[in-house]
PDB file of N, CA and C in Angstrom:
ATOM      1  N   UNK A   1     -29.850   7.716  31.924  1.00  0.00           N
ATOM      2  CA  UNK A   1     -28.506   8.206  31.717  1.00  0.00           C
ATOM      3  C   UNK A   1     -28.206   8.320  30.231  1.00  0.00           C
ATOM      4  N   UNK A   2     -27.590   9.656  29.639  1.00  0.00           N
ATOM      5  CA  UNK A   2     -27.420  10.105  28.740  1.00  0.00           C
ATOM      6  C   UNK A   2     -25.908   9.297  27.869  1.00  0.00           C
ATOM      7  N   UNK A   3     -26.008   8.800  26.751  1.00  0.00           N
ATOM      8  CA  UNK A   3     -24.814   8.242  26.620  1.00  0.00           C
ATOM      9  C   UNK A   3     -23.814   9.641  26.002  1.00  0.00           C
ATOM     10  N   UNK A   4     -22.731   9.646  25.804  1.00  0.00           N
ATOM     11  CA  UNK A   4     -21.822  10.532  25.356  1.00  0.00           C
ATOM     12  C   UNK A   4     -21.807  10.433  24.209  1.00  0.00           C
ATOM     13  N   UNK A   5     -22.135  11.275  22.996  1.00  0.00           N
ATOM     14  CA  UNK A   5     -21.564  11.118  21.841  1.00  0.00           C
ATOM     15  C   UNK A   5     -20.161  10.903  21.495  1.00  0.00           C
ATOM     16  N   UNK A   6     -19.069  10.440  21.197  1.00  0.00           N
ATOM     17  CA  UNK A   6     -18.388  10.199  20.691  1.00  0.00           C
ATOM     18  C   UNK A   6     -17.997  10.517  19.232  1.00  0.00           C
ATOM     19  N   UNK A   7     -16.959  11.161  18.957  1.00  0.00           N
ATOM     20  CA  UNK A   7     -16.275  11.421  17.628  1.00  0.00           C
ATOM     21  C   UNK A   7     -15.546  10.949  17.065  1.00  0.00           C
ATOM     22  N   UNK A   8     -16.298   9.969  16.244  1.00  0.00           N
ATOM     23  CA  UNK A   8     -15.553   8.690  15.600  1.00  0.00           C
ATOM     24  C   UNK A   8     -14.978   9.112  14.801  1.00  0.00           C
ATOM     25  N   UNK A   9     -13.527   9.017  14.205  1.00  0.00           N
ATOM     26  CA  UNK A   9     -12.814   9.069  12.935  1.00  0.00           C
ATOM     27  C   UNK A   9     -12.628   8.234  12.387  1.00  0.00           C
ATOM     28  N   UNK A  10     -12.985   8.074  10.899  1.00  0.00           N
ATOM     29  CA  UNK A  10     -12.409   7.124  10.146  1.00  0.00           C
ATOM     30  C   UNK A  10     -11.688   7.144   9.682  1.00  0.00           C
ATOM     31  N   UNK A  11     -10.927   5.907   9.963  1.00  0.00           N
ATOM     32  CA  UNK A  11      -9.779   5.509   9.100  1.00  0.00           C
ATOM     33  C   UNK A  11      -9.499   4.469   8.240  1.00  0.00           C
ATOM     34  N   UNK A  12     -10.679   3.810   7.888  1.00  0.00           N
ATOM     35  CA  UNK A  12     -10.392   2.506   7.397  1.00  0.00           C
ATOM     36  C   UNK A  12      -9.370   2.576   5.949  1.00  0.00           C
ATOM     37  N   UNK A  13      -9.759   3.547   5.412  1.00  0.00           N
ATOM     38  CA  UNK A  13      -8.593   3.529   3.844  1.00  0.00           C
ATOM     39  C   UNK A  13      -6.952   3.458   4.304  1.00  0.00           C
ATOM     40  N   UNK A  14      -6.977   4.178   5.375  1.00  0.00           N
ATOM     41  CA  UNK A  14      -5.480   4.634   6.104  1.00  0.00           C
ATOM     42  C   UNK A  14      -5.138   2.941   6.400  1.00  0.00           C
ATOM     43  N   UNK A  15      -6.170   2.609   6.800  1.00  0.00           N
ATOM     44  CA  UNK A  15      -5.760   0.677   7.448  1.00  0.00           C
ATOM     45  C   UNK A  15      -5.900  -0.229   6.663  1.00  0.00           C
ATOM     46  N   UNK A  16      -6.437  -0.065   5.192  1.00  0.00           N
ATOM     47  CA  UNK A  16      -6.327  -0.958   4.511  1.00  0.00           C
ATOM     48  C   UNK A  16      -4.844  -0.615   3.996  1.00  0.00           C
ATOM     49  N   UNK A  17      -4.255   0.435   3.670  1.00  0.00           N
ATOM     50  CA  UNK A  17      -3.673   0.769   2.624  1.00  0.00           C
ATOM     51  C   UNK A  17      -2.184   0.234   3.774  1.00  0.00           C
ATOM     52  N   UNK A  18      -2.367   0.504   4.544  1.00  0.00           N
ATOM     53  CA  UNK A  18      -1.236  -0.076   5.663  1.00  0.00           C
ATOM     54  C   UNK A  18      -1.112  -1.627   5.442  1.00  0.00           C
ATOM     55  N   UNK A  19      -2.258  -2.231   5.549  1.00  0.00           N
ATOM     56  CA  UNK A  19      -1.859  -3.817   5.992  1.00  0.00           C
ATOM     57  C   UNK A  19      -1.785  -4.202   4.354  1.00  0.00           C
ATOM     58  N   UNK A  20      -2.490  -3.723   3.400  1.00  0.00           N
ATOM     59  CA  UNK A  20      -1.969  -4.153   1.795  1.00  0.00           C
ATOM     60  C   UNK A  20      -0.764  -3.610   1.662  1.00  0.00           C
ATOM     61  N   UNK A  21       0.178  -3.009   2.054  1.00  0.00           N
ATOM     62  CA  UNK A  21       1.260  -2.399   1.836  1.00  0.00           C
ATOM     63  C   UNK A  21       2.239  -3.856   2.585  1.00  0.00           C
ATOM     64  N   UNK A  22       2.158  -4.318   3.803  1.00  0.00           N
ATOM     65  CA  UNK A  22       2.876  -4.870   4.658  1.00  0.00           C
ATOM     66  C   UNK A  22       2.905  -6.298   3.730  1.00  0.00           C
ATOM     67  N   UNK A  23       1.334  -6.470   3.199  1.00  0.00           N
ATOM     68  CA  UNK A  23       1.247  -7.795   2.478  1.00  0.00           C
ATOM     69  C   UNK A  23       1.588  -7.723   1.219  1.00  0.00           C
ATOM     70  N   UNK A  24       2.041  -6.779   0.877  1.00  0.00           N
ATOM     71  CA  UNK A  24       2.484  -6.311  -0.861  1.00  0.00           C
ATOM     72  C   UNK A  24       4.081  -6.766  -0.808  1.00  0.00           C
ATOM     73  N   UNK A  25       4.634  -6.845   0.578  1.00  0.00           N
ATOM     74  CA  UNK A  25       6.064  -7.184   0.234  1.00  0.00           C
ATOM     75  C   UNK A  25       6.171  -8.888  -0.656  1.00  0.00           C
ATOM     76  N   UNK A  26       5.141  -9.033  -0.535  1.00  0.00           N
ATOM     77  CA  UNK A  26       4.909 -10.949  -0.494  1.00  0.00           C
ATOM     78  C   UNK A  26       3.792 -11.216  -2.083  1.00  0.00           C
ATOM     79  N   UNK A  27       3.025 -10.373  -1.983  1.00  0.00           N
ATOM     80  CA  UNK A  27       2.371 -10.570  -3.420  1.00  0.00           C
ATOM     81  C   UNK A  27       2.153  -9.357  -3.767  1.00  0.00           C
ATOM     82  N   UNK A  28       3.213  -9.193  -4.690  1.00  0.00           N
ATOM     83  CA  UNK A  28       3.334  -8.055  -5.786  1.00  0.00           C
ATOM     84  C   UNK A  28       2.297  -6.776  -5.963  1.00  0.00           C
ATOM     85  N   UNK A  29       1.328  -7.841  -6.687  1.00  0.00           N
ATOM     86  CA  UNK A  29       0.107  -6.978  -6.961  1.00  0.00           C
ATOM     87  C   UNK A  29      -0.590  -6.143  -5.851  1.00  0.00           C
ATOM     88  N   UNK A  30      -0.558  -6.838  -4.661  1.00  0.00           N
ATOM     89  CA  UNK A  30      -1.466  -6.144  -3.338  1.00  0.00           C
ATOM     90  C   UNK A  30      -1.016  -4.586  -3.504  1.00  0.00           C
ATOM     91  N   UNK A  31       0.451  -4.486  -3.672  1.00  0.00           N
ATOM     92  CA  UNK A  31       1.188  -3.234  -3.626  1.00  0.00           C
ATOM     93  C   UNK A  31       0.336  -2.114  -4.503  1.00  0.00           C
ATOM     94  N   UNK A  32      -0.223  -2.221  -5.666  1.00  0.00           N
ATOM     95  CA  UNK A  32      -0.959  -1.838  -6.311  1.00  0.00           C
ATOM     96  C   UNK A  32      -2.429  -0.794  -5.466  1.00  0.00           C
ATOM     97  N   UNK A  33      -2.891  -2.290  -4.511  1.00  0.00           N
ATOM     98  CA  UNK A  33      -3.687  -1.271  -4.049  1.00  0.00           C
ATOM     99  C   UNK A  33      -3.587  -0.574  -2.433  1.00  0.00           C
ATOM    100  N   UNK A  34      -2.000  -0.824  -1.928  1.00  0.00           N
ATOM    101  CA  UNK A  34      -1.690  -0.243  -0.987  1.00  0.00           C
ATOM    102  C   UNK A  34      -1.447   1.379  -1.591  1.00  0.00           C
ATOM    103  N   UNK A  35      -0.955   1.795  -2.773  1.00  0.00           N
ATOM    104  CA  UNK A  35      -0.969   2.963  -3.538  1.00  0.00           C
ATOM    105  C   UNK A  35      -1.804   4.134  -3.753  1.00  0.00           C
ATOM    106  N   UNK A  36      -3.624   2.815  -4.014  1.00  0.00           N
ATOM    107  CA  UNK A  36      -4.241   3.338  -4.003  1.00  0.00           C
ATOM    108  C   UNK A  36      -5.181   3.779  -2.956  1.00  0.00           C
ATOM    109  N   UNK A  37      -5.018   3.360  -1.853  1.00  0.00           N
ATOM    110  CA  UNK A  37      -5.833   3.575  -0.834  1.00  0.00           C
ATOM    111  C   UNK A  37      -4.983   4.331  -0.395  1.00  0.00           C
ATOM    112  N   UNK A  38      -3.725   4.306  -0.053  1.00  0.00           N
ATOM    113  CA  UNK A  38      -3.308   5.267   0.669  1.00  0.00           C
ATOM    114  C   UNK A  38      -3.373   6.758   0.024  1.00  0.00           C
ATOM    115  N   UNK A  39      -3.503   6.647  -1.462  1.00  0.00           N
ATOM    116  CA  UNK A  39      -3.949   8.644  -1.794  1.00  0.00           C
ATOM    117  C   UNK A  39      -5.167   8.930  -1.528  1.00  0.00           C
ATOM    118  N   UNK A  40      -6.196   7.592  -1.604  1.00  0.00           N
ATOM    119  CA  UNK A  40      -7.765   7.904  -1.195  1.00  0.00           C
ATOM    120  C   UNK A  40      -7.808   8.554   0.102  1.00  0.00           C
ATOM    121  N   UNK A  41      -6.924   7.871   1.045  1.00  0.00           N
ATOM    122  CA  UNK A  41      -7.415   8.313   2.341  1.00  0.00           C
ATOM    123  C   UNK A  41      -6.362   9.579   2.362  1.00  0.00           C
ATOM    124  N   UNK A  42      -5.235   9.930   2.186  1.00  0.00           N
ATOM    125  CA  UNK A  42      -4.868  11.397   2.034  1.00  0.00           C
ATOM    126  C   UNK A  42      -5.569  12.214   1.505  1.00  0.00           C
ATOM    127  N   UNK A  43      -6.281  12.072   0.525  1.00  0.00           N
ATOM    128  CA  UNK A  43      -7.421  13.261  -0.720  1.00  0.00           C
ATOM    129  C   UNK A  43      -8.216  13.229   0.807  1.00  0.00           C
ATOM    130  N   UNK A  44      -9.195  12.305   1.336  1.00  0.00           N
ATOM    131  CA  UNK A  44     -10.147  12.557   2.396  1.00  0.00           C
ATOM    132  C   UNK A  44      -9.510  12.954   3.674  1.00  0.00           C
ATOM    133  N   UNK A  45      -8.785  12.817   4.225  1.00  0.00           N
ATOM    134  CA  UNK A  45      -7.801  13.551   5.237  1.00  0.00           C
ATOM    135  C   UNK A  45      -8.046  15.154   5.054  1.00  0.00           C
ATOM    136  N   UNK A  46      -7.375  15.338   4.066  1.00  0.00           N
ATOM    137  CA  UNK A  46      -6.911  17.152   3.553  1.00  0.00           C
ATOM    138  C   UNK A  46      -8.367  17.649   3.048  1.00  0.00           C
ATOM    139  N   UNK A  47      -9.394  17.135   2.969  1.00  0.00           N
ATOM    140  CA  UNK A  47     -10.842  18.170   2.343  1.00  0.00           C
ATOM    141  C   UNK A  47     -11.507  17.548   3.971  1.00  0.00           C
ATOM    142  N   UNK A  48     -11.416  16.600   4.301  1.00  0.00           N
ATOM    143  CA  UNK A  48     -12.378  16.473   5.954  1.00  0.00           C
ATOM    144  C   UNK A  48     -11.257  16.256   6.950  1.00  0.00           C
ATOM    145  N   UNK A  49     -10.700  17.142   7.704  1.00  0.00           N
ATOM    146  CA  UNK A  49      -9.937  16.492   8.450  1.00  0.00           C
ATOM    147  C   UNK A  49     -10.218  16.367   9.966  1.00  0.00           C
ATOM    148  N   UNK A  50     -11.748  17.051   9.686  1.00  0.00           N
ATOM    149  CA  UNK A  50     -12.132  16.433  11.040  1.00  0.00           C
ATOM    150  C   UNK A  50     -13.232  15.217  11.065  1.00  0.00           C
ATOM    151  N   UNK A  51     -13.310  14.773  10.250  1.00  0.00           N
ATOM    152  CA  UNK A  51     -14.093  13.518   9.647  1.00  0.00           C
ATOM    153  C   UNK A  51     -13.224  12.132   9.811  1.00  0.00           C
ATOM    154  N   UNK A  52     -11.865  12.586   9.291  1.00  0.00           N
ATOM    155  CA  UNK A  52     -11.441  11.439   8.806  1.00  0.00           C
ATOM    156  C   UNK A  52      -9.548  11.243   9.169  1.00  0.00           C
ATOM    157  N   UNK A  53      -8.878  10.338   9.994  1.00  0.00           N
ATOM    158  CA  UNK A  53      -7.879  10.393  10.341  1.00  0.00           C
ATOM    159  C   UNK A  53      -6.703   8.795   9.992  1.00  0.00           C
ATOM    160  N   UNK A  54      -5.799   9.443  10.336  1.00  0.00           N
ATOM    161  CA  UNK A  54      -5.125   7.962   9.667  1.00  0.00           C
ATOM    162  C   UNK A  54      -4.113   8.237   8.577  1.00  0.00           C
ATOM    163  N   UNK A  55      -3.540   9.742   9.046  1.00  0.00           N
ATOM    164  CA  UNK A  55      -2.735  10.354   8.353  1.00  0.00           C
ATOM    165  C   UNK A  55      -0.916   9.185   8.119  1.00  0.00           C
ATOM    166  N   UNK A  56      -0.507   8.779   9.081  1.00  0.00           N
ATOM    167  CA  UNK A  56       0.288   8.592   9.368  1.00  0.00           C
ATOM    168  C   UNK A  56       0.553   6.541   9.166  1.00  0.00           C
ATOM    169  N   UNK A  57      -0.455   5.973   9.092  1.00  0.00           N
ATOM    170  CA  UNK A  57      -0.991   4.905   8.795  1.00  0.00           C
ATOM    171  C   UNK A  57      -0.687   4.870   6.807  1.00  0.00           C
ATOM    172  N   UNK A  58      -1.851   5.745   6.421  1.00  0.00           N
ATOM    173  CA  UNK A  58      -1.628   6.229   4.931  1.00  0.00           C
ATOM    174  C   UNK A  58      -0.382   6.330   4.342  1.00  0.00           C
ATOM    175  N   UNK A  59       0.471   7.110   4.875  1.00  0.00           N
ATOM    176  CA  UNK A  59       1.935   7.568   4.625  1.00  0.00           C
ATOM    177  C   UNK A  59       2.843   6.359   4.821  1.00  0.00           C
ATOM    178  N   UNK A  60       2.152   5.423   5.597  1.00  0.00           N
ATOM    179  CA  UNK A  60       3.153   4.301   5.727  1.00  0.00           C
ATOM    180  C   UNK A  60       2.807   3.606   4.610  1.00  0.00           C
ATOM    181  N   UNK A  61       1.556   3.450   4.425  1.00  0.00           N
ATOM    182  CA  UNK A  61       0.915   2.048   3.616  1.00  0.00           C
ATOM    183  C   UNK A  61       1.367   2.721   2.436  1.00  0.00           C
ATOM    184  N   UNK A  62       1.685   3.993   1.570  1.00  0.00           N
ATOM    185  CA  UNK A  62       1.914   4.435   0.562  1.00  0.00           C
ATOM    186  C   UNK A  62       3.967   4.301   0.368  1.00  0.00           C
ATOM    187  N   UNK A  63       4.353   3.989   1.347  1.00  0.00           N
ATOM    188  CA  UNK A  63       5.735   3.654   1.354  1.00  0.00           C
ATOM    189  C   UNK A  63       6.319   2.299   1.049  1.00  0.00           C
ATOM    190  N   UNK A  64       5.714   1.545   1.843  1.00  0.00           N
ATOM    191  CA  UNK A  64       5.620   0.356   1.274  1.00  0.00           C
ATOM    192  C   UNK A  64       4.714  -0.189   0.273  1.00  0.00           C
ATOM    193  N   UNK A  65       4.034   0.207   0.078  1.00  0.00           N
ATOM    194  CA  UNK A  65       3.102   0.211  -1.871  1.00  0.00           C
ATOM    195  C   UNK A  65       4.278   0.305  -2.662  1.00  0.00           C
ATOM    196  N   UNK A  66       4.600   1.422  -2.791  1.00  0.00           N
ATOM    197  CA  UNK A  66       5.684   1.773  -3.409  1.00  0.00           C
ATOM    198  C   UNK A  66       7.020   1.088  -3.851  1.00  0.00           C
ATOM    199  N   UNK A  67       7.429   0.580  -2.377  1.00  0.00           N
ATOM    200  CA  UNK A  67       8.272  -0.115  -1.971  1.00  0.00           C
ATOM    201  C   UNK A  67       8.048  -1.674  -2.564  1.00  0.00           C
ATOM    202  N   UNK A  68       6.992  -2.323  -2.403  1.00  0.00           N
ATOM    203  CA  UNK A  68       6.302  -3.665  -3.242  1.00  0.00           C
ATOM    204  C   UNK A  68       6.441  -3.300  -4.326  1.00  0.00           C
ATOM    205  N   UNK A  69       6.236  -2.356  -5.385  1.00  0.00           N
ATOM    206  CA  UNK A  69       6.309  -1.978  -6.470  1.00  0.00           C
ATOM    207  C   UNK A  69       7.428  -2.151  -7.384  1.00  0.00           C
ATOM    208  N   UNK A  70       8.636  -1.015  -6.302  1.00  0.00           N
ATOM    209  CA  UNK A  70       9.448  -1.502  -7.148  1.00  0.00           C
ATOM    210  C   UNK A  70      10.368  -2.639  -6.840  1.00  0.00           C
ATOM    211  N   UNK A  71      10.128  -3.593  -5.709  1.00  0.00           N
ATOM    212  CA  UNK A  71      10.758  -4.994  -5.415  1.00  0.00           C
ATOM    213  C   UNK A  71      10.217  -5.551  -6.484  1.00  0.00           C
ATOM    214  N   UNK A  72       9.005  -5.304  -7.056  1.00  0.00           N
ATOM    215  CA  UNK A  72       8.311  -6.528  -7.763  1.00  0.00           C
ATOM    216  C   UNK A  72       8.716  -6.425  -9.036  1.00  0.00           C
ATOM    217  N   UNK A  73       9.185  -4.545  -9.756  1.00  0.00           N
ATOM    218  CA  UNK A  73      10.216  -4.475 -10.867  1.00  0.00           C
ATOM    219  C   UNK A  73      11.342  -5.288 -10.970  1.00  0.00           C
ATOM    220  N   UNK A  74      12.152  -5.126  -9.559  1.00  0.00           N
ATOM    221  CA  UNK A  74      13.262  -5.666  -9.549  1.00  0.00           C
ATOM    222  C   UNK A  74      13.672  -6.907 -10.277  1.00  0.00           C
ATOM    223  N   UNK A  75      12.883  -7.661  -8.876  1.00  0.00           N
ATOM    224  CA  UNK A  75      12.417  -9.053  -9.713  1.00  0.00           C
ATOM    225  C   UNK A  75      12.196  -9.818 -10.507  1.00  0.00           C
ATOM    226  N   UNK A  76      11.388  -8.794 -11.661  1.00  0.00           N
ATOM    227  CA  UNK A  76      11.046  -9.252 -12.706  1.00  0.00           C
ATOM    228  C   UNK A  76      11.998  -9.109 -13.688  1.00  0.00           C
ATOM    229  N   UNK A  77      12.875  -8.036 -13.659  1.00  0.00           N
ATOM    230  CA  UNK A  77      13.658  -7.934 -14.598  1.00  0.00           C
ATOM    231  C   UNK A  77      15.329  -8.762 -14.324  1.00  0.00           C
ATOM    232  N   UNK A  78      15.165  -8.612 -13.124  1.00  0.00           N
ATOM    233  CA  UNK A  78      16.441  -9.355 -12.741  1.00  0.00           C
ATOM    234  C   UNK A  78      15.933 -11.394 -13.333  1.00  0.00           C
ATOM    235  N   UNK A  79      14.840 -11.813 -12.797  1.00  0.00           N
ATOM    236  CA  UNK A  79      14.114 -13.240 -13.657  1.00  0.00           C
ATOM    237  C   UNK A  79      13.959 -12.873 -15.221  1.00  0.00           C
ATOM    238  N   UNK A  80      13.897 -12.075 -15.500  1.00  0.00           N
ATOM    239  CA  UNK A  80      13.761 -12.381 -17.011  1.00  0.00           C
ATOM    240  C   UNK A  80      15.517 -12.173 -17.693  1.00  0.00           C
ATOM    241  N   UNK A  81      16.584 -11.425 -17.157  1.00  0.00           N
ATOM    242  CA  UNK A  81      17.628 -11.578 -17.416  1.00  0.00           C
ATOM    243  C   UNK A  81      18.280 -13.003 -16.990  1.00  0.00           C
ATOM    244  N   UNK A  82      18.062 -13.507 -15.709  1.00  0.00           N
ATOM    245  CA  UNK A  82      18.322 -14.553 -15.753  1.00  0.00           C
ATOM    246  C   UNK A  82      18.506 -15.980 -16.581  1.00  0.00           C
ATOM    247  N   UNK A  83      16.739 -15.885 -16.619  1.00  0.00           N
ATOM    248  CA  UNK A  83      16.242 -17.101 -17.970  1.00  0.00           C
ATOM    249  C   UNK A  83      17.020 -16.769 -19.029  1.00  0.00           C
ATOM    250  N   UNK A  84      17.633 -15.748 -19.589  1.00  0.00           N
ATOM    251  CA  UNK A  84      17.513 -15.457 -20.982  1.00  0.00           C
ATOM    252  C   UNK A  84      19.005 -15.659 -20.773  1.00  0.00           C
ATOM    253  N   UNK A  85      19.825 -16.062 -19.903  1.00  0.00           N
ATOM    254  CA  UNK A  85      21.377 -15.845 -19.910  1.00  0.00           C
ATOM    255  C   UNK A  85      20.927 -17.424 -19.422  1.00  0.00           C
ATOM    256  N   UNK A  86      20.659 -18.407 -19.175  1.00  0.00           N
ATOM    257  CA  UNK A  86      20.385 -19.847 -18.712  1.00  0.00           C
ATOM    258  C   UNK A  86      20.032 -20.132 -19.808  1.00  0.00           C
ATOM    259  N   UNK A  87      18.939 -19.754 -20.608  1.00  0.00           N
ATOM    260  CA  UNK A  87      18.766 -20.626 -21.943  1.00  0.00           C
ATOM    261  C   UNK A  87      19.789 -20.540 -23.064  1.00  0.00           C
ATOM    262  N   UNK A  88      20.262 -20.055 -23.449  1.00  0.00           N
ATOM    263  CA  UNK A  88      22.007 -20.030 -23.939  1.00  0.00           C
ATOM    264  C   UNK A  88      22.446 -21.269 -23.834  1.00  0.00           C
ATOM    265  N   UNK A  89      22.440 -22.175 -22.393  1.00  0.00           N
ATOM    266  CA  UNK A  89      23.188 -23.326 -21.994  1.00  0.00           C
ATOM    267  C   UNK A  89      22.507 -24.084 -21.778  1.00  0.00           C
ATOM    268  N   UNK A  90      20.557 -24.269 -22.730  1.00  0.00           N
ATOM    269  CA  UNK A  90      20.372 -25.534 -22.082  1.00  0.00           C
ATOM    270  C   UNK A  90      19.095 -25.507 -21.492  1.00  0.00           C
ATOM    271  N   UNK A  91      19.090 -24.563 -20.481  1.00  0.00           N
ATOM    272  CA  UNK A  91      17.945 -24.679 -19.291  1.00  0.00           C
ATOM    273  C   UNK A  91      16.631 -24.495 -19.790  1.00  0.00           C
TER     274      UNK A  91
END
């Protein structure tokens, strides 16, 4: 008995860039490479798109990249205004 070929798509960039995106809300930096995986796997999407899938995965993980990004601006500038209005009095 003949097995069926099967037409595997890959998606692994689409799934990294998703779950580093989800974990980027929590450490900053991950966000960094939820950014970058998610354009890797869009660039390979749009030149193979019958190779390679995970369009919609990508688009997420590149939202929240983004999204980690600029929480992690926020943050930083809102903590460094902080300290600098606390040491004035002390802290």
């Amino acid at each position: 008995m003949e097995k069926s070929k099967t037409n595997s798509k890959k998606k692994g960039l689409a799934i990294a860039s998703l779950v580093c995106g989800l974990i980027g809300g929590y450490l900053s930096t991950i966000s960094i490479f939820a950014v970058v995986f998610g354009h890797l796997a869009l660039i390979k999407i749009k030149k193979k798109p019958d190779t390679y899938t995970g369009k919609g995965m990508a688009i997420a993980g590149l939202l929240l990249g983004y999204f980690g990004l600029a929480l992690a601006l926020v943050t930083g500038v809102l903590h460094g205004v902080i300290r600098s209005k606390l040491g004035g009095f002390g802290y």
